[in-house]
PDB file of N, CA and C in Angstrom:
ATOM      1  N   UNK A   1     -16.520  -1.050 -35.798  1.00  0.00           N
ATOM      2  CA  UNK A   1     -17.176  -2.326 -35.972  1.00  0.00           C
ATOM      3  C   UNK A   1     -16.264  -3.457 -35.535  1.00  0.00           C
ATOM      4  N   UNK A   2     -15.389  -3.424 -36.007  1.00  0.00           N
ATOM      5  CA  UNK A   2     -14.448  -4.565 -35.680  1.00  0.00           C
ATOM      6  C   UNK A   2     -13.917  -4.599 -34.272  1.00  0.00           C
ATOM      7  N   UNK A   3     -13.984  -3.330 -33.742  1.00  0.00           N
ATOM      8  CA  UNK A   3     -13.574  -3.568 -32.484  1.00  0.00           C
ATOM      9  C   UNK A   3     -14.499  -3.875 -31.385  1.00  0.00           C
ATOM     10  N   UNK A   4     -16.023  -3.833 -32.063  1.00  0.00           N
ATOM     11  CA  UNK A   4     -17.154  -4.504 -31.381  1.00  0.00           C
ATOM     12  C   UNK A   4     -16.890  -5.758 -31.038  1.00  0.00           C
ATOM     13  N   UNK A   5     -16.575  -6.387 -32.642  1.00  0.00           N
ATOM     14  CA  UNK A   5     -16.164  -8.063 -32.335  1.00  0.00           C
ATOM     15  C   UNK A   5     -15.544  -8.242 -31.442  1.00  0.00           C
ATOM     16  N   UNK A   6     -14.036  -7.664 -31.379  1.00  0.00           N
ATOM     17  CA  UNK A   6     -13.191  -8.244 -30.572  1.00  0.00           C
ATOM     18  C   UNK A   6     -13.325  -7.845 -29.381  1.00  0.00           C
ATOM     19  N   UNK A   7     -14.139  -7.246 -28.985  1.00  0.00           N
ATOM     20  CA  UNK A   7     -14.570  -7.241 -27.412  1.00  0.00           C
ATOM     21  C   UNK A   7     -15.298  -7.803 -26.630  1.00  0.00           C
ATOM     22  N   UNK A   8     -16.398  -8.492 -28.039  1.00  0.00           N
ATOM     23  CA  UNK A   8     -17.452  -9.416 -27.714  1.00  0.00           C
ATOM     24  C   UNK A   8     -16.567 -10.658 -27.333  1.00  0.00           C
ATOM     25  N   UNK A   9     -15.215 -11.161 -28.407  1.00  0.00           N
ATOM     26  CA  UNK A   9     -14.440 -12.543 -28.330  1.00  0.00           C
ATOM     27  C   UNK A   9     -13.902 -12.368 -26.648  1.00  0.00           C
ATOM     28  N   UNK A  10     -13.591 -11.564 -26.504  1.00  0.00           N
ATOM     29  CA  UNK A  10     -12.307 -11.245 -25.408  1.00  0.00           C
ATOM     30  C   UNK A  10     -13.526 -11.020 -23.884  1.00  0.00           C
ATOM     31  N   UNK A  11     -14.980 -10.817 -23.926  1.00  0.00           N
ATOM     32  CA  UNK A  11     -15.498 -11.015 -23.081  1.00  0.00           C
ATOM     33  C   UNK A  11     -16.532 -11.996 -22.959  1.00  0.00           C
ATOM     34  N   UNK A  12     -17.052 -12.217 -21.578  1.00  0.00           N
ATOM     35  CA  UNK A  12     -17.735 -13.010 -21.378  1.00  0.00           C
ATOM     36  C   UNK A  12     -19.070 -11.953 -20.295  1.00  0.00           C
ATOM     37  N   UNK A  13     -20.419 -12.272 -20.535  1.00  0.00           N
ATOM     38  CA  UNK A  13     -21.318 -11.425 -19.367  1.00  0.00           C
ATOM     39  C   UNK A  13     -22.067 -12.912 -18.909  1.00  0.00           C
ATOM     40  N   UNK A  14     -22.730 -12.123 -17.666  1.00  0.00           N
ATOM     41  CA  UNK A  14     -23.823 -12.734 -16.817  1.00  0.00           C
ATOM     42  C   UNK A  14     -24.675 -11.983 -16.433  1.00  0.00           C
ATOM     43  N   UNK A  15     -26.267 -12.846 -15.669  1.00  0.00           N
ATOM     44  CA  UNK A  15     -27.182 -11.883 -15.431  1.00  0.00           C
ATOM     45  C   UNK A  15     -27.469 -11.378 -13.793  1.00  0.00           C
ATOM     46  N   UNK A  16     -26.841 -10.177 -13.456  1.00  0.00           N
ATOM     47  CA  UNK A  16     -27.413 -10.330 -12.229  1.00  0.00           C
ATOM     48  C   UNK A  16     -28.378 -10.010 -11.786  1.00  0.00           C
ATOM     49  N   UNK A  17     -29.875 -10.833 -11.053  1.00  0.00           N
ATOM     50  CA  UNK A  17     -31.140 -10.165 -11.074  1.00  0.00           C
ATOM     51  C   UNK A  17     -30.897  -8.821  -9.981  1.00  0.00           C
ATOM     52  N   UNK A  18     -31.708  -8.202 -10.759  1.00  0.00           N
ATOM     53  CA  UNK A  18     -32.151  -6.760  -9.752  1.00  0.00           C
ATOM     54  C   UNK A  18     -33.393  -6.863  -8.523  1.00  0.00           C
ATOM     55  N   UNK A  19     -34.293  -6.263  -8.268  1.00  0.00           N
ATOM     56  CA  UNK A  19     -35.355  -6.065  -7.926  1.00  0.00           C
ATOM     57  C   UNK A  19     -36.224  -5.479  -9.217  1.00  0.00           C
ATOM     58  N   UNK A  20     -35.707  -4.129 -10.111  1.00  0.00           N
ATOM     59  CA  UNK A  20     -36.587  -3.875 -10.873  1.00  0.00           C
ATOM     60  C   UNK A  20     -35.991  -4.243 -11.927  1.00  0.00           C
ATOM     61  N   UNK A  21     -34.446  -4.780 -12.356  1.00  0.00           N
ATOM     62  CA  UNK A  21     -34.523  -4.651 -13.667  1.00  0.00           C
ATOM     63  C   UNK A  21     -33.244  -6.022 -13.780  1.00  0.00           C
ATOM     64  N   UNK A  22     -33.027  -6.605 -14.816  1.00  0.00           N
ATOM     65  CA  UNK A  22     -32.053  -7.318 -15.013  1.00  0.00           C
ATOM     66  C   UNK A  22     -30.663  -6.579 -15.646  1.00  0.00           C
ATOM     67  N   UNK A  23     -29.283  -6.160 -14.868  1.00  0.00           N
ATOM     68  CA  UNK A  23     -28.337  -6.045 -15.397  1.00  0.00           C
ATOM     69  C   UNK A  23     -27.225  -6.721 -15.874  1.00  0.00           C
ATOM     70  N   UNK A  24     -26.238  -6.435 -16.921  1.00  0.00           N
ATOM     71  CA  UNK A  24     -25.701  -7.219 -17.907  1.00  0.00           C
ATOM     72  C   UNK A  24     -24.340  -6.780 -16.824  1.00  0.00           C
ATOM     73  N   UNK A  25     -23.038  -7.675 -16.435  1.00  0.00           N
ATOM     74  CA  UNK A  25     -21.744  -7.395 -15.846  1.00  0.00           C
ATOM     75  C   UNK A  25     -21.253  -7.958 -17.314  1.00  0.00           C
ATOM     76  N   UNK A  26     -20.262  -7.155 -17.666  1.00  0.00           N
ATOM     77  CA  UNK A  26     -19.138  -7.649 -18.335  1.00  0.00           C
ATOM     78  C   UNK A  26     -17.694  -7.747 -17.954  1.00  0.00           C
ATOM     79  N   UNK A  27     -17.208  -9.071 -17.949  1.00  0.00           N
ATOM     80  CA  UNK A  27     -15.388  -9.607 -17.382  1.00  0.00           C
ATOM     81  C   UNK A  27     -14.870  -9.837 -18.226  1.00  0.00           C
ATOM     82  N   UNK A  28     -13.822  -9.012 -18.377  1.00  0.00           N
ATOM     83  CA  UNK A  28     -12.407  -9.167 -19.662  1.00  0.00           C
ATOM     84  C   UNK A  28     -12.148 -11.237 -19.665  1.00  0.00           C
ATOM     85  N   UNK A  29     -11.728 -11.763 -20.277  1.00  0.00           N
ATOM     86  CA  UNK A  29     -11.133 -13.048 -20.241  1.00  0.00           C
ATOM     87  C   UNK A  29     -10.438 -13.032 -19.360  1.00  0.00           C
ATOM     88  N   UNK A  30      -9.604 -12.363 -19.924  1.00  0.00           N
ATOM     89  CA  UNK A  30      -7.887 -11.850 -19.542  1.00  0.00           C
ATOM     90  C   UNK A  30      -7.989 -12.109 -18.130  1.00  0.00           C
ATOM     91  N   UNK A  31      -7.042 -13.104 -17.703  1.00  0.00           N
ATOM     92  CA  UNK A  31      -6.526 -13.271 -16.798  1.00  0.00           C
ATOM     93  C   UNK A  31      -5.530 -12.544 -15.911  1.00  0.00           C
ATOM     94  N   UNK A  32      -4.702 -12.129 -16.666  1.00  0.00           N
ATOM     95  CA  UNK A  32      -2.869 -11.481 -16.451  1.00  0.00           C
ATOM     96  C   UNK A  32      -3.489 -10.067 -17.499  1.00  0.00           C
ATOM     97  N   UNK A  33      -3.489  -9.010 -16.129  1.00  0.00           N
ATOM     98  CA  UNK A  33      -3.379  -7.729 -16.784  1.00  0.00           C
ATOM     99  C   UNK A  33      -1.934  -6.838 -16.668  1.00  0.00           C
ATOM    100  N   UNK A  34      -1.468  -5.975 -17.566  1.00  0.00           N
ATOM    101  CA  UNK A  34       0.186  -5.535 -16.941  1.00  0.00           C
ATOM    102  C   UNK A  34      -0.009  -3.994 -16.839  1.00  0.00           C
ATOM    103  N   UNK A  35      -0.064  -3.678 -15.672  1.00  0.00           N
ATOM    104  CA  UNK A  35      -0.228  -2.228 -15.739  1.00  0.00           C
ATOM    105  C   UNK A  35       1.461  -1.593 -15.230  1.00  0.00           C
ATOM    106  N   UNK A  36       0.959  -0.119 -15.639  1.00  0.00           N
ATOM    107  CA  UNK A  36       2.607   0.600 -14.424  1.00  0.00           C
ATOM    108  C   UNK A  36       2.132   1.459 -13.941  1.00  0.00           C
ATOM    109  N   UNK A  37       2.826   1.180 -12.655  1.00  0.00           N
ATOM    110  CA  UNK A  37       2.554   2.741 -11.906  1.00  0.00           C
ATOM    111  C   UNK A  37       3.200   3.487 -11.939  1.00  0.00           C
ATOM    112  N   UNK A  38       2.738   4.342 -12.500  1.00  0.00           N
ATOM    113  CA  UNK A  38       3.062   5.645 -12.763  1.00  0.00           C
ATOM    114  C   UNK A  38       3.452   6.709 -11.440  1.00  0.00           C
ATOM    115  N   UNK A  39       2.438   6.671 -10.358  1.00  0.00           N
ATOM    116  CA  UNK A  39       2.287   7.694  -9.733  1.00  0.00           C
ATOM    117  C   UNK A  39       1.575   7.168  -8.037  1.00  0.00           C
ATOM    118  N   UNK A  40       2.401   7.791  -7.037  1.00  0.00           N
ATOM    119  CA  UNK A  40       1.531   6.948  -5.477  1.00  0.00           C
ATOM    120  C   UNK A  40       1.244   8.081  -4.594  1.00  0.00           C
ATOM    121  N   UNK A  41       0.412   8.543  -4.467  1.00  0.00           N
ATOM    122  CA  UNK A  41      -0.549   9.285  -3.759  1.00  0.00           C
ATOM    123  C   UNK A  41       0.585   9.301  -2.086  1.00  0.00           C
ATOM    124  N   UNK A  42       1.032  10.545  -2.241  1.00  0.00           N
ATOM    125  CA  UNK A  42       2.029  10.485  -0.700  1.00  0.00           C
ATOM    126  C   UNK A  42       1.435  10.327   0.336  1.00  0.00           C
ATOM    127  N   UNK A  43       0.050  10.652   0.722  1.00  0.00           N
ATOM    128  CA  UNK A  43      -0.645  10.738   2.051  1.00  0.00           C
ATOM    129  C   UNK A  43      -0.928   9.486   2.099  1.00  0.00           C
ATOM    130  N   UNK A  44      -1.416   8.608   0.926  1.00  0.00           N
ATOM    131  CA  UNK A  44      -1.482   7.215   0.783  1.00  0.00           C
ATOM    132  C   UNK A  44      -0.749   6.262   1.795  1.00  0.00           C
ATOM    133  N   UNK A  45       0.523   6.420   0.965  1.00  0.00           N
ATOM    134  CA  UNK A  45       1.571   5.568   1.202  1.00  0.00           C
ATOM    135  C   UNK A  45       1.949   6.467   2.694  1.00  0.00           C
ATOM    136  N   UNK A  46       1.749   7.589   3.109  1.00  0.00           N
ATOM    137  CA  UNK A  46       2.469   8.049   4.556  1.00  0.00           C
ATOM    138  C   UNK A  46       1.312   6.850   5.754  1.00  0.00           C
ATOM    139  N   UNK A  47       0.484   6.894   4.971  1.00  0.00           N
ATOM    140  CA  UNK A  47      -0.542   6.431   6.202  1.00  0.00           C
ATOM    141  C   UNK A  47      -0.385   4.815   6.014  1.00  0.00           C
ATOM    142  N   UNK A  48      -0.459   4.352   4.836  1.00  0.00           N
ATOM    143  CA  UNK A  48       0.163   3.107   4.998  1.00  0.00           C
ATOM    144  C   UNK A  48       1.172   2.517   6.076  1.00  0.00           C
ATOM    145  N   UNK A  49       2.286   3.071   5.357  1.00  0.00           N
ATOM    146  CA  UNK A  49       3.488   3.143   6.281  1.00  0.00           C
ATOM    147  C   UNK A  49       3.290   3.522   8.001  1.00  0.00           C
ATOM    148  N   UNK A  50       2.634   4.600   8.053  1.00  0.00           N
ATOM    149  CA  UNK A  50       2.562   4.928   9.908  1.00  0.00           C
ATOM    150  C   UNK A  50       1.830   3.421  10.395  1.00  0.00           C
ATOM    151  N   UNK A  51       0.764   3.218   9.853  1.00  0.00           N
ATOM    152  CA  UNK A  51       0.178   2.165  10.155  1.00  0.00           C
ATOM    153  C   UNK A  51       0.870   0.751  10.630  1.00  0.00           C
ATOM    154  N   UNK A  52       1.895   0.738   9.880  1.00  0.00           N
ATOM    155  CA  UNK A  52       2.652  -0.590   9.451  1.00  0.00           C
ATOM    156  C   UNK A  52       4.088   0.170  10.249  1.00  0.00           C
ATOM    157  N   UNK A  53       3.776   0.588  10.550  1.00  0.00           N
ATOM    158  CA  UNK A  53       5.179   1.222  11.337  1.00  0.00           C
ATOM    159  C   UNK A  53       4.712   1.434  13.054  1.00  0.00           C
ATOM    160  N   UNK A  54       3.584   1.512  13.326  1.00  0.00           N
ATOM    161  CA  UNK A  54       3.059   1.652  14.577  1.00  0.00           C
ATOM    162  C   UNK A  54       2.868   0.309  14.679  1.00  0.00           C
ATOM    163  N   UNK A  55       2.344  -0.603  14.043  1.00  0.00           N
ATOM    164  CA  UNK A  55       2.282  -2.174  14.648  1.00  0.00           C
ATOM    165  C   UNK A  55       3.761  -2.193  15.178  1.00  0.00           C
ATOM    166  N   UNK A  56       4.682  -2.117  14.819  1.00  0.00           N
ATOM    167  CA  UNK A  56       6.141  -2.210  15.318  1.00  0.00           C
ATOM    168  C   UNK A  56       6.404  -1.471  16.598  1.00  0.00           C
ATOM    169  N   UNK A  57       5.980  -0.381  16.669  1.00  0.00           N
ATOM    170  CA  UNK A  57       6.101   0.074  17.606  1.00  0.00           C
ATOM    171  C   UNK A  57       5.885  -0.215  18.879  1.00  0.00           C
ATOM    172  N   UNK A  58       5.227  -0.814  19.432  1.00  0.00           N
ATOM    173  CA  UNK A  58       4.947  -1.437  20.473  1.00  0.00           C
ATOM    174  C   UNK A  58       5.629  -2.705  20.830  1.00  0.00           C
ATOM    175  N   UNK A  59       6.164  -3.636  19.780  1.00  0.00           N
ATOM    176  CA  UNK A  59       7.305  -4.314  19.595  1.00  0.00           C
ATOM    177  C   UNK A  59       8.671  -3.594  19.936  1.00  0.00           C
ATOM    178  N   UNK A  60       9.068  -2.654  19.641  1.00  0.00           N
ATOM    179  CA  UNK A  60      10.290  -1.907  19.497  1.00  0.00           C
ATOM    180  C   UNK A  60      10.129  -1.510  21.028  1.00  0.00           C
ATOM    181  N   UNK A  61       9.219  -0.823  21.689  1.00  0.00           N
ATOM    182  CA  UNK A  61       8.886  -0.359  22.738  1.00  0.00           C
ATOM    183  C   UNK A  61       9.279  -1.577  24.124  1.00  0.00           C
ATOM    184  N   UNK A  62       9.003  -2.495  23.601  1.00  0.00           N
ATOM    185  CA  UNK A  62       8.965  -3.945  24.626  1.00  0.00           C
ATOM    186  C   UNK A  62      10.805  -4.235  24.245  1.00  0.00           C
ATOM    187  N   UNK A  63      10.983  -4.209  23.745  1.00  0.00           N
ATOM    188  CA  UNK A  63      12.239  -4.966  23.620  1.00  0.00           C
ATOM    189  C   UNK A  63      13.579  -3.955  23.852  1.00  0.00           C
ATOM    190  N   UNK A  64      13.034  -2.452  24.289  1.00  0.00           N
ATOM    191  CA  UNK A  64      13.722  -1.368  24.319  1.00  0.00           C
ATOM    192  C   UNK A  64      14.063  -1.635  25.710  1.00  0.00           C
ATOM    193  N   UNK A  65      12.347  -1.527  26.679  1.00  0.00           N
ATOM    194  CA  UNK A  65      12.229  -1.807  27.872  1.00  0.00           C
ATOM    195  C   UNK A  65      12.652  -2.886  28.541  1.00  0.00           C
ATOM    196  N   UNK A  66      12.676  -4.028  28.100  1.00  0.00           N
ATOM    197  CA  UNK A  66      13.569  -5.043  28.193  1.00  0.00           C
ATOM    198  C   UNK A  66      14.806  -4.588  28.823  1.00  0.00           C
ATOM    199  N   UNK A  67      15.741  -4.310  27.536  1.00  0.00           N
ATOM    200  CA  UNK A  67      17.116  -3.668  27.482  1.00  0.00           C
ATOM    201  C   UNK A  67      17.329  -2.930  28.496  1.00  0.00           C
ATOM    202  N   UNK A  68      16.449  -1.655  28.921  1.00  0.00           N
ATOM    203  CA  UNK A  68      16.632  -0.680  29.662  1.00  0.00           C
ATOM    204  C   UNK A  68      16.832  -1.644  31.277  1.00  0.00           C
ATOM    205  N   UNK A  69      15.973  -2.188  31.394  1.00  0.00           N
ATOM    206  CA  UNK A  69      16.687  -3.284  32.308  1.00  0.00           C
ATOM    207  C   UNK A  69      17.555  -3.696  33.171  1.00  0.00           C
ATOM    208  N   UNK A  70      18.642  -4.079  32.033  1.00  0.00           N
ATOM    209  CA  UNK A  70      19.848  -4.447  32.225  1.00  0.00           C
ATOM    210  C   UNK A  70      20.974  -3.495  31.907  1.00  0.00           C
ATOM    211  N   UNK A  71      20.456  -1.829  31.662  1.00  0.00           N
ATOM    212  CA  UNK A  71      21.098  -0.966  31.157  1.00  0.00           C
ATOM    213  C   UNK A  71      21.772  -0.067  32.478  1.00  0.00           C
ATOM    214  N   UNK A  72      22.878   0.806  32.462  1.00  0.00           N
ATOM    215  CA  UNK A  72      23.056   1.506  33.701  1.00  0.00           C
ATOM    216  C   UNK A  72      22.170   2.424  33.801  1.00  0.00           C
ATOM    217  N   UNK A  73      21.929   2.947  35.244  1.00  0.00           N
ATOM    218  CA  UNK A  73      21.028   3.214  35.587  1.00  0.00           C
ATOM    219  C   UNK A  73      20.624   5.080  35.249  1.00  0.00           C
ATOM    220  N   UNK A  74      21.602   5.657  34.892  1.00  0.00           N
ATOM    221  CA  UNK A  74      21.392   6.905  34.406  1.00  0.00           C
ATOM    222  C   UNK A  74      21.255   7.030  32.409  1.00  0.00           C
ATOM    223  N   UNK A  75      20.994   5.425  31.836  1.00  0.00           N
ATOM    224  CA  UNK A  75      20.798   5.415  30.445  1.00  0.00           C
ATOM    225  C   UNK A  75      19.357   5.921  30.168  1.00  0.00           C
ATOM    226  N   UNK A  76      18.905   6.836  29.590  1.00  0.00           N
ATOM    227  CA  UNK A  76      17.529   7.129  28.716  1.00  0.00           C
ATOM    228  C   UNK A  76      16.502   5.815  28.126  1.00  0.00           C
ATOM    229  N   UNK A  77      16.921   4.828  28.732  1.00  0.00           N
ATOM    230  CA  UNK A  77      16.141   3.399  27.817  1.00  0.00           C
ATOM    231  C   UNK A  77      14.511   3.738  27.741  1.00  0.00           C
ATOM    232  N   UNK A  78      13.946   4.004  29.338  1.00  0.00           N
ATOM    233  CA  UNK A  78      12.344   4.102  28.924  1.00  0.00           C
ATOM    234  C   UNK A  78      12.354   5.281  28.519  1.00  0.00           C
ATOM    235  N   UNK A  79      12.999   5.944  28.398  1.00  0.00           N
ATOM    236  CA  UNK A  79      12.044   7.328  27.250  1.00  0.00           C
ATOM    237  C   UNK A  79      12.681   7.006  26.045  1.00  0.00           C
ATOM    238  N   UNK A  80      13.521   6.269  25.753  1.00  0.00           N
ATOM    239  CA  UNK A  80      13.430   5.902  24.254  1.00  0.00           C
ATOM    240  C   UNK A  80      12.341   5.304  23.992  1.00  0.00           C
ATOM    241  N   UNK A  81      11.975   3.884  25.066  1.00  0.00           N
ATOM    242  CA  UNK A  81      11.129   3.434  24.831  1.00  0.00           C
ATOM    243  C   UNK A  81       9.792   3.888  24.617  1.00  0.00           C
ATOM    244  N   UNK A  82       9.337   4.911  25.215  1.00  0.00           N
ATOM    245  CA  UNK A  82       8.131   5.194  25.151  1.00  0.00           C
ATOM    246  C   UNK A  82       8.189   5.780  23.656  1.00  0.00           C
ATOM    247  N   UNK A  83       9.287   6.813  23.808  1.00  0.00           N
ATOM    248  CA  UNK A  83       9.468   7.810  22.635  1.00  0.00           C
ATOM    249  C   UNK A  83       9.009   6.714  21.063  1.00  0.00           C
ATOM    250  N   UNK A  84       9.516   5.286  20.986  1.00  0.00           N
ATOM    251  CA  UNK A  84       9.500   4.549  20.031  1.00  0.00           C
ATOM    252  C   UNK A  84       8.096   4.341  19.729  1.00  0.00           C
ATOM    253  N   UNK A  85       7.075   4.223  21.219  1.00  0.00           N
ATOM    254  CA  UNK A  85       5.675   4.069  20.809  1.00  0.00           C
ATOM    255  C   UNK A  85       4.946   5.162  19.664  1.00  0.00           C
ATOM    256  N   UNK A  86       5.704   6.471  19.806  1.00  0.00           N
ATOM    257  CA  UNK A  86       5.346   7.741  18.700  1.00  0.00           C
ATOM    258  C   UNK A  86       6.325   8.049  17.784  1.00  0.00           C
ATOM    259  N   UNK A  87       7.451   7.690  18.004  1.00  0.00           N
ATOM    260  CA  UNK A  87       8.401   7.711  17.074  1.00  0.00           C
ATOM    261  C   UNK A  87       8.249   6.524  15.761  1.00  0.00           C
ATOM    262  N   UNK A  88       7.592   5.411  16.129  1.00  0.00           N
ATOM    263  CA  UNK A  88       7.566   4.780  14.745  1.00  0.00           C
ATOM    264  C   UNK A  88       6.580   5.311  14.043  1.00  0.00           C
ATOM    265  N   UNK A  89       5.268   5.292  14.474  1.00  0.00           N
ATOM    266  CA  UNK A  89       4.207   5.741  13.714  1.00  0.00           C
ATOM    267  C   UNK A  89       4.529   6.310  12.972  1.00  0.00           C
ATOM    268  N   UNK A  90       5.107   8.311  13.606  1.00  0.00           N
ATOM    269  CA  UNK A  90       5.187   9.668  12.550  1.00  0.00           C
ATOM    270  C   UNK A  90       6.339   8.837  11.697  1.00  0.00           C
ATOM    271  N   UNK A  91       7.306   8.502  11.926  1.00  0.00           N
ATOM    272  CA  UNK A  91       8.260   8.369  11.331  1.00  0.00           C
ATOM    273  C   UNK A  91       8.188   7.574   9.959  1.00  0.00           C
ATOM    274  N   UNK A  92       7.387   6.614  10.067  1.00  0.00           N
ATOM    275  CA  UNK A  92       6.672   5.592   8.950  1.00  0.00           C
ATOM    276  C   UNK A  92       5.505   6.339   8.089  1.00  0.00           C
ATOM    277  N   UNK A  93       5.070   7.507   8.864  1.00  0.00           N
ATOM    278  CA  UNK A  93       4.692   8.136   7.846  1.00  0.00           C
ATOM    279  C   UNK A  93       5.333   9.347   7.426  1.00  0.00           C
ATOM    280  N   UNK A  94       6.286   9.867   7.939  1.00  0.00           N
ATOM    281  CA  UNK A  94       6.647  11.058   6.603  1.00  0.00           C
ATOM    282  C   UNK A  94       7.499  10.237   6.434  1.00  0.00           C
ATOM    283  N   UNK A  95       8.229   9.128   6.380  1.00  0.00           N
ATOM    284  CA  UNK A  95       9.294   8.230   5.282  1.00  0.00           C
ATOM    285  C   UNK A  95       8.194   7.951   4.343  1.00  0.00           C
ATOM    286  N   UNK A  96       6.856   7.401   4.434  1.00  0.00           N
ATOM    287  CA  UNK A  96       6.118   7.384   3.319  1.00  0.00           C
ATOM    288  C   UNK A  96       5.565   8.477   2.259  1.00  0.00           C
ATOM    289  N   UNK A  97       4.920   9.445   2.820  1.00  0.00           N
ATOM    290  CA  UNK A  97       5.532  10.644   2.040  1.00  0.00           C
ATOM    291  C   UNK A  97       6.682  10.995   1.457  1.00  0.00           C
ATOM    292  N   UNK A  98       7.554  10.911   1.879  1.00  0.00           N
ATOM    293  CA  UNK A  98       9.235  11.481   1.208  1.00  0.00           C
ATOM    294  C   UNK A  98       9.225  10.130  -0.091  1.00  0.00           C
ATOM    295  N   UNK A  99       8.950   8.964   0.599  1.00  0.00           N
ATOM    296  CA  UNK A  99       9.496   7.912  -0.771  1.00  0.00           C
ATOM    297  C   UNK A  99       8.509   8.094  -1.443  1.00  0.00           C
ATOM    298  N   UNK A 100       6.891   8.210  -1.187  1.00  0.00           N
ATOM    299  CA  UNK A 100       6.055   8.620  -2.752  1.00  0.00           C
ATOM    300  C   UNK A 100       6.409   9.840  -3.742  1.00  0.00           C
ATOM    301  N   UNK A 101       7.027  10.611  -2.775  1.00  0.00           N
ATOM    302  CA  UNK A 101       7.338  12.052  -3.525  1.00  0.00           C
ATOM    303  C   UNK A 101       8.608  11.503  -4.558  1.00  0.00           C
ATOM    304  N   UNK A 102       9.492  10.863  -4.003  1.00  0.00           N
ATOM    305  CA  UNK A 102      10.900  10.798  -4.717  1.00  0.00           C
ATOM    306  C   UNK A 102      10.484   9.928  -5.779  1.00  0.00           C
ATOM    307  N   UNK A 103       9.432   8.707  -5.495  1.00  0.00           N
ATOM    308  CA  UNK A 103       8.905   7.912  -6.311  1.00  0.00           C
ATOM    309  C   UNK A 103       8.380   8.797  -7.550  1.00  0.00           C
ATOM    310  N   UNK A 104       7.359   9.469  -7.532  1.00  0.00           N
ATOM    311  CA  UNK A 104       6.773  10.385  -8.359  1.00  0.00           C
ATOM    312  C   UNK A 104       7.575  11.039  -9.270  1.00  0.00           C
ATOM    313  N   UNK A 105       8.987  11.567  -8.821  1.00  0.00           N
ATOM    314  CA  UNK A 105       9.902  12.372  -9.090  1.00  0.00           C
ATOM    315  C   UNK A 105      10.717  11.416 -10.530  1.00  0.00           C
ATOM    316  N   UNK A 106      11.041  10.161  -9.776  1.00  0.00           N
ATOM    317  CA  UNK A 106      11.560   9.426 -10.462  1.00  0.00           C
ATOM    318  C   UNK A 106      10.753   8.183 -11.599  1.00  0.00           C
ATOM    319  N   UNK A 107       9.697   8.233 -11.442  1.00  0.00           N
ATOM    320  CA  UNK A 107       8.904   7.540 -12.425  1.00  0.00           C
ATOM    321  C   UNK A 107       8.545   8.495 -13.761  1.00  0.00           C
ATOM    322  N   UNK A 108       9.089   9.702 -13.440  1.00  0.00           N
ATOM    323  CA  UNK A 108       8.422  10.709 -14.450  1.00  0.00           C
ATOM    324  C   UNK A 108       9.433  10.231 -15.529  1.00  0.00           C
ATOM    325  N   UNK A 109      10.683   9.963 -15.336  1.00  0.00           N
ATOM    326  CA  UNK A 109      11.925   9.976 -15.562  1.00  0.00           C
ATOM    327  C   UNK A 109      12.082   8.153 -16.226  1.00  0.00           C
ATOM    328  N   UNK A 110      11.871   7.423 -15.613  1.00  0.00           N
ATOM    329  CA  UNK A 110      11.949   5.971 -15.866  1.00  0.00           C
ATOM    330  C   UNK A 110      10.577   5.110 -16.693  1.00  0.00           C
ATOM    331  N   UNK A 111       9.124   6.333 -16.197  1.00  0.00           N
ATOM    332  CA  UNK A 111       8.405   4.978 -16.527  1.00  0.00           C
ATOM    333  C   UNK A 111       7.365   4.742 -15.329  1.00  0.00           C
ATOM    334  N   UNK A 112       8.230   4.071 -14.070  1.00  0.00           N
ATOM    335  CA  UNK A 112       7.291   3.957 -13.453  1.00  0.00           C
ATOM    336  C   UNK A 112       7.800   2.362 -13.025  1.00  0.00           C
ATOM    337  N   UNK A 113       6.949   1.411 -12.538  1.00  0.00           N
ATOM    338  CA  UNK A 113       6.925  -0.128 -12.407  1.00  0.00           C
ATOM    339  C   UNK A 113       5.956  -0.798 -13.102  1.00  0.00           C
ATOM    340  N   UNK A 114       6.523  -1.991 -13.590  1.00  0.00           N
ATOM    341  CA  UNK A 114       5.487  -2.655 -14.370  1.00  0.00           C
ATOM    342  C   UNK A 114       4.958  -3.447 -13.245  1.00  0.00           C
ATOM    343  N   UNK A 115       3.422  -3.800 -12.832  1.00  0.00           N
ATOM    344  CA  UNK A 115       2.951  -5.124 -12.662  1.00  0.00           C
ATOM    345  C   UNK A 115       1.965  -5.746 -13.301  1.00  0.00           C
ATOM    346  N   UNK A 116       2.129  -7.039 -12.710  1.00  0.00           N
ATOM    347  CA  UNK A 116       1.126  -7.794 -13.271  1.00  0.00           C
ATOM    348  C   UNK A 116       0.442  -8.205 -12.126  1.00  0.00           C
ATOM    349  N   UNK A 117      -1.077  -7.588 -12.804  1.00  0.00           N
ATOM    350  CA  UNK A 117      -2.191  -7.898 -11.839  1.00  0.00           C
ATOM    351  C   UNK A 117      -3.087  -9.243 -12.599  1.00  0.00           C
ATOM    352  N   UNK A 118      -3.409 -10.243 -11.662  1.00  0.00           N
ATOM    353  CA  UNK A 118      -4.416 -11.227 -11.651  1.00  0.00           C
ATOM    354  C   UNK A 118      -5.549 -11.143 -11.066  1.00  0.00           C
ATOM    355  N   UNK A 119      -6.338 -11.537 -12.222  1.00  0.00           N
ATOM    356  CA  UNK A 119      -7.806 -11.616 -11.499  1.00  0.00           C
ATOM    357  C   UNK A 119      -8.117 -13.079 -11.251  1.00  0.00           C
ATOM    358  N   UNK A 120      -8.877 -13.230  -9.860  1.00  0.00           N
ATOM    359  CA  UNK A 120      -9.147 -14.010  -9.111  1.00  0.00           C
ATOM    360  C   UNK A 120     -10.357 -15.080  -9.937  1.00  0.00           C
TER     361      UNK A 120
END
């Protein structure tokens, strides 16, 4: 019972019309929620990372080629360079795998991270 109340105090609803029916949304007050993470999904974070590691790549690739350039003429520069166009991707993703795994490993142990999430 009492914890009816205080869920009623701590929320607020609205109506959103349907087509057939009127439903009730309910939103915490609460502004500042504090969660921890516990735990990050490795394929997650590998694909994150390749993602965010292949935008670079093509950066890394240009500025390799650049270099190669002005490099002597029996130096490897464009096949680094190219190599960098596939080398960041995989690489950004099994570093993302390996750090969710070690993450996982070590949150079991610590806890985890606290944040604080805001709602908009």
């Amino acid at each position: 019972m009492g914890g009816e109340i205080l869920s009623k105090l701590l929320s607020f609803s609205f109506r959103v019309s349907g087509s057939a029916a009127d439903r009730h949304i309910v939103i915490p007050k609460e502004e500042h929620m504090k969660r921890m993470l516990k735990e990050i999904e490795p394929v997650s974070l590998g694909k994150m990372l390749g993602l965010l590691y292949g935008i670079c790549g093509p950066i890394a690739f240009l500025i390799i080629l650049i270099m190669s350039i002005f490099a002597p003429d029996d130096s490897p520069g464009i096949f680094v360079a190219f190599a960098a166009l596939i080398g960041f991707p995989l690489g950004g993703f099994l570093t993302g795998l390996l750090l969710a795994v070690l993450y996982n490993i070590a949150a079991r142990f610590v806890g985890g991270i606290k944040v604080d999430i805001e709602s908009e």
